[in-house]
N, C-alpha and C. Protein backbone atom coordinates (compact mmCIF):
# COMPACT_ATOMS: atom_id res chain seq x y z
N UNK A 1 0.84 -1.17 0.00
CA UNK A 1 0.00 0.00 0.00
C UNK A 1 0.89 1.24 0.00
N UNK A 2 0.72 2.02 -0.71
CA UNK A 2 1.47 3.56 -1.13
C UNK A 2 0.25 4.23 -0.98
N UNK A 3 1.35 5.16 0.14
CA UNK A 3 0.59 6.73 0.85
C UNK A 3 0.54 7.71 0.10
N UNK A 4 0.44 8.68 -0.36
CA UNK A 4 0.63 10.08 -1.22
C UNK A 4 0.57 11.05 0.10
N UNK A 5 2.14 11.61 0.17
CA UNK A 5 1.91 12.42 1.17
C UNK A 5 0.97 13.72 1.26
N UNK A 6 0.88 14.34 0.16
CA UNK A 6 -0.21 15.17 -0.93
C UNK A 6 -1.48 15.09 0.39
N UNK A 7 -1.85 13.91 -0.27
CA UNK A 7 -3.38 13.23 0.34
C UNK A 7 -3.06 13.06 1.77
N UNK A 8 -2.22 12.62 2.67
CA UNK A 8 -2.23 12.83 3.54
C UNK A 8 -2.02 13.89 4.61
N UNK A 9 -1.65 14.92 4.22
CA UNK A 9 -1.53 16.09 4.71
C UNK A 9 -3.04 16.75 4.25
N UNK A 10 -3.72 16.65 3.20
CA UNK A 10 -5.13 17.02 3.79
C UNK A 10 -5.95 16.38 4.23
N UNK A 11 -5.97 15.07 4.32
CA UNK A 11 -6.64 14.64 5.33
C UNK A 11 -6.09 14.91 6.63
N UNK A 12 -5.12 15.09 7.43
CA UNK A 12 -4.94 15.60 8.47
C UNK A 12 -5.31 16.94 8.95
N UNK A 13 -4.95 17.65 7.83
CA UNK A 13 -5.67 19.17 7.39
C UNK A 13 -6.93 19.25 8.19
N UNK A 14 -7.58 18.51 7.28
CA UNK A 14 -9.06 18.26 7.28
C UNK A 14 -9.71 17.69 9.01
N UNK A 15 -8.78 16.63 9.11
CA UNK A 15 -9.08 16.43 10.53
C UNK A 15 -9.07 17.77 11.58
N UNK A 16 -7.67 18.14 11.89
CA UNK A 16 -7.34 18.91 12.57
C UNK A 16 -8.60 20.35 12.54
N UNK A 17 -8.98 20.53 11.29
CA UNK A 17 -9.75 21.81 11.71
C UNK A 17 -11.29 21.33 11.82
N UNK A 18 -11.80 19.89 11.75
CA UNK A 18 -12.51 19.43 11.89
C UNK A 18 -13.01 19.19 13.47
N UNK A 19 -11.46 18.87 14.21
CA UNK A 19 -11.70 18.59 15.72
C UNK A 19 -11.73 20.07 16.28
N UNK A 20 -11.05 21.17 15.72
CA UNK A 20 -10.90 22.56 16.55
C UNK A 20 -12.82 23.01 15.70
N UNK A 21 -13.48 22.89 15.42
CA UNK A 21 -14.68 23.56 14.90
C UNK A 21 -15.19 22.65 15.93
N UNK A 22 -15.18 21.24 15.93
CA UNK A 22 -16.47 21.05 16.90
C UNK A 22 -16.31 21.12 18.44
N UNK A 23 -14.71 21.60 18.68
CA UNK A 23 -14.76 21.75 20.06
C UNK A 23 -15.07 23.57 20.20
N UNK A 24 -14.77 24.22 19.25
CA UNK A 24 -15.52 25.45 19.53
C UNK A 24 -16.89 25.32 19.85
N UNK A 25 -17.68 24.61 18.60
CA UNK A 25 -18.92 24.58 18.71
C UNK A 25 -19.40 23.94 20.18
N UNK A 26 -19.21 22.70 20.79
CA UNK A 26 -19.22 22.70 21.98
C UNK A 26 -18.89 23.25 23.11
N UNK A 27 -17.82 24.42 22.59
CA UNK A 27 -17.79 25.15 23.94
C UNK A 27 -18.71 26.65 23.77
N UNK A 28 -19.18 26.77 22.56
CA UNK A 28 -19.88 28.15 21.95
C UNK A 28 -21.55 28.18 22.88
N UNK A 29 -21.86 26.52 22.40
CA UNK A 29 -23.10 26.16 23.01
C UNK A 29 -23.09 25.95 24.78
N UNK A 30 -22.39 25.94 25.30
CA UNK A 30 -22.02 25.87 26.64
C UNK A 30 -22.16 23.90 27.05
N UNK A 31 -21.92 23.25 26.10
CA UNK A 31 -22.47 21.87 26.48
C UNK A 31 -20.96 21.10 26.94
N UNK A 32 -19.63 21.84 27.17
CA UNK A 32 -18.89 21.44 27.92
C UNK A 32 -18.56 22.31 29.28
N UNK A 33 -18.51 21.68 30.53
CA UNK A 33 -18.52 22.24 31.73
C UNK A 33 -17.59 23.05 32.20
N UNK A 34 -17.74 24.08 32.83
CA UNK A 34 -17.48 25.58 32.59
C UNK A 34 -15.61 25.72 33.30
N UNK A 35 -15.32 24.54 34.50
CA UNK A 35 -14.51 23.95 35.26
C UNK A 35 -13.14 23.65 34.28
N UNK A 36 -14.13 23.07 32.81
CA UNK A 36 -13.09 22.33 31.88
C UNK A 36 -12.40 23.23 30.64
N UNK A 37 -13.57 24.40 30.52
CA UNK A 37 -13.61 25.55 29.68
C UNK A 37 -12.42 27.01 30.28
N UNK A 38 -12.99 27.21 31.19
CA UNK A 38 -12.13 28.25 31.91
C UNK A 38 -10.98 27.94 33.19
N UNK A 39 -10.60 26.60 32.59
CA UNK A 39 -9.32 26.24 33.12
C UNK A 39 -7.87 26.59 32.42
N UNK A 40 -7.05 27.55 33.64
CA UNK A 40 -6.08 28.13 32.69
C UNK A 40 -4.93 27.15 32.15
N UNK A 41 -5.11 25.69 32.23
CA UNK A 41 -4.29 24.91 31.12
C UNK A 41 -5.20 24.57 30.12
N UNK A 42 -6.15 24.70 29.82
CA UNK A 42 -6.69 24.92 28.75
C UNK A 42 -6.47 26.25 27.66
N UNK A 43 -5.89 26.95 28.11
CA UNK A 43 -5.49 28.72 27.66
C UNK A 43 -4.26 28.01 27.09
N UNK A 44 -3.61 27.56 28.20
CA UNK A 44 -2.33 27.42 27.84
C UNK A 44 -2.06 26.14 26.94
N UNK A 45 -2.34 25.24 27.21
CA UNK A 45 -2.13 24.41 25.70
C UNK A 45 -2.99 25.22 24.50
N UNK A 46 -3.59 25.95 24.47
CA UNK A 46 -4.07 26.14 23.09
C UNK A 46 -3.09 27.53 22.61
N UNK A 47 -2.25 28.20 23.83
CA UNK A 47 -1.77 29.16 22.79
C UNK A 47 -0.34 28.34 22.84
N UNK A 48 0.22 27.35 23.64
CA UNK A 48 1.68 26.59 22.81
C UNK A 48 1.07 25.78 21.86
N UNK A 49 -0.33 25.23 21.13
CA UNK A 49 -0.55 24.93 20.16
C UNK A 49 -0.45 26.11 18.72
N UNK A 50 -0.94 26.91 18.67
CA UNK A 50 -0.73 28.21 18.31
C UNK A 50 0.63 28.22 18.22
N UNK A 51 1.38 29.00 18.85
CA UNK A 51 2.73 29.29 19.16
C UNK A 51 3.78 28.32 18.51
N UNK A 52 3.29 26.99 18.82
CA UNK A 52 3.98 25.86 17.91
C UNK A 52 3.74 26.03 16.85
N UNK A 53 2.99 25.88 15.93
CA UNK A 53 2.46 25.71 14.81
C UNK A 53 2.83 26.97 13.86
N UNK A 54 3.18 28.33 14.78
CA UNK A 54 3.65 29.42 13.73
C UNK A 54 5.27 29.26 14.02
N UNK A 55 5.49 28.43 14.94
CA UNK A 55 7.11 28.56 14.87
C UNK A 55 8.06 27.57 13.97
N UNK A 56 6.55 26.24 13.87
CA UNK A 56 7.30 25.34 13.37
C UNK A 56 6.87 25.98 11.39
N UNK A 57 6.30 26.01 11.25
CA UNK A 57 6.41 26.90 9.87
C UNK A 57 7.02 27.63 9.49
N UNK A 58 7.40 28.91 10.31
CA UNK A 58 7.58 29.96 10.22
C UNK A 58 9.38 29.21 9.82
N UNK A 59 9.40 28.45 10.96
CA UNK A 59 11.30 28.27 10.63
C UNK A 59 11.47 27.19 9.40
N UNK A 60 10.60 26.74 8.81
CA UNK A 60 10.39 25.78 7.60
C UNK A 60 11.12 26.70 6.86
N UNK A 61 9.37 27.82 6.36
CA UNK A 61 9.89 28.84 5.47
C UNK A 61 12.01 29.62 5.47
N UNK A 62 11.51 29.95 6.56
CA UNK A 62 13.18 31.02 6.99
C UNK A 62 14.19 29.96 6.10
N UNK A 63 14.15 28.56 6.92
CA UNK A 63 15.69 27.39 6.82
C UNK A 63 15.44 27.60 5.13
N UNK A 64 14.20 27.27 4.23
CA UNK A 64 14.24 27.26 2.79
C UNK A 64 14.44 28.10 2.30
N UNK A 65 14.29 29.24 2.77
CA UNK A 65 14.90 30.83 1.72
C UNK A 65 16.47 31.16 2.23
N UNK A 66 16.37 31.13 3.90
CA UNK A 66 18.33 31.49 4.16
C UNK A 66 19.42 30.34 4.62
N UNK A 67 18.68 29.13 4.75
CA UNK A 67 19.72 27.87 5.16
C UNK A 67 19.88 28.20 6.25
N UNK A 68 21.26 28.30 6.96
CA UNK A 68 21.56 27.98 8.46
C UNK A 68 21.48 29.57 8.81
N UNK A 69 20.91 29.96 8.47
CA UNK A 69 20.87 31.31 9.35
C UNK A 69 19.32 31.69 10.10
N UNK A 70 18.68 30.58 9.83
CA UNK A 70 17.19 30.31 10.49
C UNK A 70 17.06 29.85 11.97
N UNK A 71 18.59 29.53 12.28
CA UNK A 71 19.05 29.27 13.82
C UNK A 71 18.68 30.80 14.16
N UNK A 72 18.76 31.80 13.91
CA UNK A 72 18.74 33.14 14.48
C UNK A 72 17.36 33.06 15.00
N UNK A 73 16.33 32.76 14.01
CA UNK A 73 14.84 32.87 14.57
C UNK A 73 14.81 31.69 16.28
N UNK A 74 15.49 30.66 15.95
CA UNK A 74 15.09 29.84 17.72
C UNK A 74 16.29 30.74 18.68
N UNK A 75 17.43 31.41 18.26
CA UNK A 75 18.20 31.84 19.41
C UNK A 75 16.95 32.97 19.81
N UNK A 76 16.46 34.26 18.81
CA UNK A 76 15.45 34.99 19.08
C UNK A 76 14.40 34.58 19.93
N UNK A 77 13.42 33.31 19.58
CA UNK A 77 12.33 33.31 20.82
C UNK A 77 13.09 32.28 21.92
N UNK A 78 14.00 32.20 21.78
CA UNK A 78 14.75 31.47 23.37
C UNK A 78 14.99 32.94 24.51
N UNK A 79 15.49 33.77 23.42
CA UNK A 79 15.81 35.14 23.89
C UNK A 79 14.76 35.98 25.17
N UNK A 80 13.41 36.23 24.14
CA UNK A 80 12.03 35.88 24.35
C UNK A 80 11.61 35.31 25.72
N UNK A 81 11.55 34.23 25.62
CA UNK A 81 11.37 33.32 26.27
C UNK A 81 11.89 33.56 28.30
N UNK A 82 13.44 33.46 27.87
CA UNK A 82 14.02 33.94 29.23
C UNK A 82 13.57 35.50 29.98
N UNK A 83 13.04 36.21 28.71
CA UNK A 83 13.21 37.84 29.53
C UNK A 83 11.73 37.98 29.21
N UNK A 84 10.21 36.96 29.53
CA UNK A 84 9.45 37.06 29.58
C UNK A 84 9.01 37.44 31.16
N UNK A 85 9.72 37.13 32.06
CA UNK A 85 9.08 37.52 33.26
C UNK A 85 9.12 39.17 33.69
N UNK A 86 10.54 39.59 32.53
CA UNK A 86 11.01 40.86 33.00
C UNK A 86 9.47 41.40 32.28
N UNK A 87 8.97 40.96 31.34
CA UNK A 87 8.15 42.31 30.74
C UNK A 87 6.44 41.96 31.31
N UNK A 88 6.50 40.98 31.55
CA UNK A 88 4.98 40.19 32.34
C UNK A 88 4.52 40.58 33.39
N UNK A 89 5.81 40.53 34.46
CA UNK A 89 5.63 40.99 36.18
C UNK A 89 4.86 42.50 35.91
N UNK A 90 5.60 43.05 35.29
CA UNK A 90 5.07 44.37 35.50
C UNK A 90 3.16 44.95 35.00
N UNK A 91 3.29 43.81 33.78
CA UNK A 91 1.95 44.09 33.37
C UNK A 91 1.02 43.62 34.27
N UNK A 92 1.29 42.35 35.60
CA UNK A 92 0.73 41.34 36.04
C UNK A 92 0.27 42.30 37.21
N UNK A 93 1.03 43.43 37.99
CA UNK A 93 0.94 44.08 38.97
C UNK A 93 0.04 45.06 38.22
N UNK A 94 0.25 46.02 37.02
CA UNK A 94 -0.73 47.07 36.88
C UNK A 94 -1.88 47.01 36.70
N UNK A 95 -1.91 45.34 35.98
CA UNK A 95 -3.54 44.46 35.85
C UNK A 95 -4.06 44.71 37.84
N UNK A 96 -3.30 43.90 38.60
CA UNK A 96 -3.87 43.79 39.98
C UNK A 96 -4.12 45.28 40.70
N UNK A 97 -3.61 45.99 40.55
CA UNK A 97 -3.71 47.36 41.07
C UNK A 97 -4.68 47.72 40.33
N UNK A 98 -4.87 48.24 39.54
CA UNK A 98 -6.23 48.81 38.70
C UNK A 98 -7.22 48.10 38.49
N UNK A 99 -7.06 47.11 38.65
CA UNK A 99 -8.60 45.68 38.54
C UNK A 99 -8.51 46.17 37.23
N UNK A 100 -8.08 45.61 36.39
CA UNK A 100 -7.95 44.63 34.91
C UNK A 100 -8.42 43.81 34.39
N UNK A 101 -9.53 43.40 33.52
CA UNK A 101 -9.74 42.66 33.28
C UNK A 101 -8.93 41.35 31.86
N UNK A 102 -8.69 42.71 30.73
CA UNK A 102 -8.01 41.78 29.40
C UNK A 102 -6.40 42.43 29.19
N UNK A 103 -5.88 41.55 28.46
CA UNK A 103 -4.62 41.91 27.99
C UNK A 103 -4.99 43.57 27.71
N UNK A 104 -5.64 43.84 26.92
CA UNK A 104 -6.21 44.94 26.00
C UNK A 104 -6.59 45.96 26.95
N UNK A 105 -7.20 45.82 28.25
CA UNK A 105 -7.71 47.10 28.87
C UNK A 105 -5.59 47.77 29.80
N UNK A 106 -4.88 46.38 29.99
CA UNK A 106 -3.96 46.68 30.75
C UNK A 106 -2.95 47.58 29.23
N UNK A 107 -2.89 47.57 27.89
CA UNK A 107 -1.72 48.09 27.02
C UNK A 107 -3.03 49.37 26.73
N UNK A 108 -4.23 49.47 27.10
CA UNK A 108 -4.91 51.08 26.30
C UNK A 108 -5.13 51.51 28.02
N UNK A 109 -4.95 51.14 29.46
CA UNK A 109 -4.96 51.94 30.44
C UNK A 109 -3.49 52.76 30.68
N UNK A 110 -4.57 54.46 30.83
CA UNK A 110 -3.36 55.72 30.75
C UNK A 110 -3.46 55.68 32.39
């Protein structure tokens, strides 16, 4: 039996946005429990799903247009990565002091 990778990459395609539509739709309709919904590892695997998925592309593209100089993009979000607490803490305190609700009210509060 011969695969066609072609065909298999949209059927995975196909899967993948098949399982993210009906778990929206189940969480749109409220018919998954609210415990399982607004649990913050649920936030968080879905934005290192996210986050994965533009990094692992993103450095596809880079390595095929500049070769080994696409190491720059993983030293960059390693970079990132380490000096995330320096720029977080601070947003994390002006959120708690002002009662904050979104990313968005803490970068447009003067």
């Amino acid at each position: 039996m011969v695969y066609d990778p072609s065909a298999l990459l949209w059927i995975s395609t196909l899967l993948l946005v098949s399982t993210l539509f009906v778990f929206s739709l189940l969480i749109r309709r409220r018919w998954l429990p609210t415990w399982l919904v607004e649990n913050p590892v649920a936030y968080v695997l879905a934005l290192g799903i996210a986050i994965g998925v533009w990094a692992l592309f993103g450095s596809v593209g880079i390595a095929y247009e500049r070769g080994y100089s696409y190491l720059s993009y993983f030293f960059g979000i390693s970079i990132v990565f380490f000096l995330a607490p320096i720029f977080l803490i601070p947003l994390q305190r002006l959120k708690q002091t002002h009662q904050l609700e979104t990313l968005t009210d803490v970068l447009v509060y003067r």
